[in-house]
C-alpha atoms as a PDB file:
ATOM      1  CA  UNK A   1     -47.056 -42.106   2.779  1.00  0.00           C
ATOM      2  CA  UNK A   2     -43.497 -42.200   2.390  1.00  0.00           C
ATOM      3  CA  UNK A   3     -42.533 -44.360  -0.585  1.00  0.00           C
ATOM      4  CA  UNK A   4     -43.027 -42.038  -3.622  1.00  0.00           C
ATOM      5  CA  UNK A   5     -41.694 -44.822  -6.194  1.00  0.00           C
ATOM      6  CA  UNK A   6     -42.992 -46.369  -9.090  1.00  0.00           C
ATOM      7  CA  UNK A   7     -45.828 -44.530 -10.380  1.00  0.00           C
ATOM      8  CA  UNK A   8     -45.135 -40.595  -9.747  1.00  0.00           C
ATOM      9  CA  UNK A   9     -47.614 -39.978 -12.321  1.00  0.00           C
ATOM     10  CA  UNK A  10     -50.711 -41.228 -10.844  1.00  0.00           C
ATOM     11  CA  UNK A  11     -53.559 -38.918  -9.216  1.00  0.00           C
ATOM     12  CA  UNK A  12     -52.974 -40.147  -5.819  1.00  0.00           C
ATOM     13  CA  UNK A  13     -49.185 -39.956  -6.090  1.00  0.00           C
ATOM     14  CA  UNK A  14     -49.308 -36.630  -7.357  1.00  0.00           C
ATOM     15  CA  UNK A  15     -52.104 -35.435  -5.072  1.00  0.00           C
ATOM     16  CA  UNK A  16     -49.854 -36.951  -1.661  1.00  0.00           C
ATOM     17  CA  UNK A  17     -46.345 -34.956  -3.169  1.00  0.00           C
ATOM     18  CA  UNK A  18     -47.886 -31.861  -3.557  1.00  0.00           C
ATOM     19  CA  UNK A  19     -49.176 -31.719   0.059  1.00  0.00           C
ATOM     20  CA  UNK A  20     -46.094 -33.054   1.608  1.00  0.00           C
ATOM     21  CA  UNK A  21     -44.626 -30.084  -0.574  1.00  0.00           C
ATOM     22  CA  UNK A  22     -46.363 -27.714   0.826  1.00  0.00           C
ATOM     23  CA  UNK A  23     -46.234 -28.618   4.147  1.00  0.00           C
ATOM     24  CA  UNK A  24     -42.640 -28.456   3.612  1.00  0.00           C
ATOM     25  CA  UNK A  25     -43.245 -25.004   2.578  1.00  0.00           C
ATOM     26  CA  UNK A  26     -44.928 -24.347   5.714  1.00  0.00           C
ATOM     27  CA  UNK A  27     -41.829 -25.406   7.880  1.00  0.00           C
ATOM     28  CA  UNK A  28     -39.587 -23.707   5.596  1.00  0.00           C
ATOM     29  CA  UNK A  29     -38.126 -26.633   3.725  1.00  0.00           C
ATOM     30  CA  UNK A  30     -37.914 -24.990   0.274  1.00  0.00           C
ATOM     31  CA  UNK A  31     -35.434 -27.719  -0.937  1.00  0.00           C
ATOM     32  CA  UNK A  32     -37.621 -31.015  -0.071  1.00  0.00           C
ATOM     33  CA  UNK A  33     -40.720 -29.175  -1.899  1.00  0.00           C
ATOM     34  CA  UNK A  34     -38.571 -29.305  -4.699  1.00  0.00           C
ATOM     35  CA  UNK A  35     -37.312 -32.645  -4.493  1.00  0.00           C
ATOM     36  CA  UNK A  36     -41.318 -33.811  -4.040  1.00  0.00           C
ATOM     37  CA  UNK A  37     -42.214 -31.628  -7.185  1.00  0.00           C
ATOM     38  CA  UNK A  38     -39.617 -32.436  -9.537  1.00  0.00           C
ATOM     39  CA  UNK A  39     -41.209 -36.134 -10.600  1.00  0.00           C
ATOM     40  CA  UNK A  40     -44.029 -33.890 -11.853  1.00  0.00           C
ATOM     41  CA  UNK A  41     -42.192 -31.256 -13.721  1.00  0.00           C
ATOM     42  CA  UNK A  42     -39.732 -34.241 -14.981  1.00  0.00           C
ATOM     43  CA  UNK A  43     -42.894 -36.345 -16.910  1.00  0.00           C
ATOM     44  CA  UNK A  44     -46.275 -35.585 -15.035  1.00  0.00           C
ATOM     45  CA  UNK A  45     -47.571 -32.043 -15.894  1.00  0.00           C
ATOM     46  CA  UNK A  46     -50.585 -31.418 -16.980  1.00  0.00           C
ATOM     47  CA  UNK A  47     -53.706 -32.158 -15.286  1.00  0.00           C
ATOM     48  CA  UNK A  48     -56.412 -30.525 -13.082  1.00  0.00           C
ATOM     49  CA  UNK A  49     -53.337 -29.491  -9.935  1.00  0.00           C
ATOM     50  CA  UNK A  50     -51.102 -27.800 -12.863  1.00  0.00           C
ATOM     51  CA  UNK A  51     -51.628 -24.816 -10.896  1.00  0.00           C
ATOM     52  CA  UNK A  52     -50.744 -25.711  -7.570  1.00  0.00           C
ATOM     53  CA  UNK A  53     -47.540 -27.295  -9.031  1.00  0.00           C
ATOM     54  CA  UNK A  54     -46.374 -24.425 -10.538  1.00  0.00           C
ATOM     55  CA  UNK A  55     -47.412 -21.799  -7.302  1.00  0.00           C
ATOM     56  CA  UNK A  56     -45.387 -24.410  -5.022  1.00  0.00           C
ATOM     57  CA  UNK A  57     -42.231 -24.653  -6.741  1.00  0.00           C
ATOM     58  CA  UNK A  58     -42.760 -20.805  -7.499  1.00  0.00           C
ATOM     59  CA  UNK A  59     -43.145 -20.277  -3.396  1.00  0.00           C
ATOM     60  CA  UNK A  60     -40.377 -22.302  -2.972  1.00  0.00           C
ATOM     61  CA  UNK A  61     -37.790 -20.833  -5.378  1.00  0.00           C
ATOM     62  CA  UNK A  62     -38.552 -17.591  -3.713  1.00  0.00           C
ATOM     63  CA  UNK A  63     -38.321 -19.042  -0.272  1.00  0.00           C
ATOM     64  CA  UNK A  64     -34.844 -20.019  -1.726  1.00  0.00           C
ATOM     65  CA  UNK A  65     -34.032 -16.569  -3.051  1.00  0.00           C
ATOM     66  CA  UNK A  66     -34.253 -17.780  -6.632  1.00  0.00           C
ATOM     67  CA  UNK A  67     -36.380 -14.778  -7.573  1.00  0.00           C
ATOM     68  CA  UNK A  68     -35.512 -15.037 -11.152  1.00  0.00           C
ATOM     69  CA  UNK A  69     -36.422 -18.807 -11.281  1.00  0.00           C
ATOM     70  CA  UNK A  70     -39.384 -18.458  -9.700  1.00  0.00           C
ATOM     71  CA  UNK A  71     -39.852 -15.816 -12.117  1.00  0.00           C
ATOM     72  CA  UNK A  72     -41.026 -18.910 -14.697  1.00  0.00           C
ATOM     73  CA  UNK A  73     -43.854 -20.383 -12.724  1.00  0.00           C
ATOM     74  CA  UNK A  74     -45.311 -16.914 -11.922  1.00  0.00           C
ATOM     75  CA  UNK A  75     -45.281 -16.080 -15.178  1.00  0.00           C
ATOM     76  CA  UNK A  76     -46.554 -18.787 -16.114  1.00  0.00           C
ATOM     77  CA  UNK A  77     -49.589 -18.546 -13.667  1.00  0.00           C
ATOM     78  CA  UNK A  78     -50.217 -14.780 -14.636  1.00  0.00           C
ATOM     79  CA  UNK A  79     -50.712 -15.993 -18.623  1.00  0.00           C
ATOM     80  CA  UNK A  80     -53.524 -18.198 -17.397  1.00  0.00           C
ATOM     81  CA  UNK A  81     -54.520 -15.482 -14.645  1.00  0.00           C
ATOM     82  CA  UNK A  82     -53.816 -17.674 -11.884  1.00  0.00           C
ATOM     83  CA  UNK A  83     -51.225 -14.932 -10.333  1.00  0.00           C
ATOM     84  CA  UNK A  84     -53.142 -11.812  -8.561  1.00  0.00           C
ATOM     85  CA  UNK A  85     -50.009 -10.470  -7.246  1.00  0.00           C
ATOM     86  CA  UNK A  86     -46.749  -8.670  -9.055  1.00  0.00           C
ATOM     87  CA  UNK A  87     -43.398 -11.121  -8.305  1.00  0.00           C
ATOM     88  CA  UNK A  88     -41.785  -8.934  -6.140  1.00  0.00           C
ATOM     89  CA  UNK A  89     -44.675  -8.845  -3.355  1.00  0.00           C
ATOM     90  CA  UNK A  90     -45.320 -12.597  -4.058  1.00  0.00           C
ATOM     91  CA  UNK A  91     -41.730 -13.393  -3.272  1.00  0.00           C
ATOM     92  CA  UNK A  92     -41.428 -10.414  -0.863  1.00  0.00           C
ATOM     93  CA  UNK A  93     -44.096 -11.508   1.947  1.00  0.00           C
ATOM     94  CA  UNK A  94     -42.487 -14.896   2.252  1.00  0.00           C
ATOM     95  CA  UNK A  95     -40.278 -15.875   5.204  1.00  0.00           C
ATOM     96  CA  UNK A  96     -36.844 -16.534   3.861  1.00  0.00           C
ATOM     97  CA  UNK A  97     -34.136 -19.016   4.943  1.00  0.00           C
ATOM     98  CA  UNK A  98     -31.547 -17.955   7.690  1.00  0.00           C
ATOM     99  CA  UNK A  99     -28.272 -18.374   6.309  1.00  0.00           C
END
């Protein structure tokens, strides 16, 4: 599905952006994660994938080099014990961007 209009908010929306972000992730397309997270973080959190929202744009901002912004969503995970691993291996044993 390409048309991510109207109703971000919805299960099925939700569901398709956060698995076209992390295939993006997989190709390293940090950016166009972010872009297919942001209607979440903008209106939509909450919910049962609150999670996987906030370890995607996490991976991403460190794909990104944003360590300190991805800094947020980590921490974030580790208060709910979501996060096994310190930030600097978590953001360390991820491919980066050529520049």
């Amino acid at each position: 599905r390409t048309d991510w209009g109207a109703a971000p908010c919805t299960i099925a929306d939700y569901l398709a952006r956060l698995r076209a972000a992390q295939q993006a992730l997989a190709a390293l397309a940090p950016q166009r994660a972010l872009e297919l997270l942001a209607p979440y973080f903008q209106g939509c959190s909450g919910g049962a994938l609150e999670q996987e929202a906030h370890a995607a744009r996490a991976l991403a901002l460190c794909q990104l080099e944003q360590v300190p912004a991805a800094q947020a969503d980590l921490e974030w995970l580790k208060a709910r014990g979501a996060l096994r691993a310190p930030l600097q291996k978590t953001c360390a044993a991820l491919p980066r961007l050529e520049r």
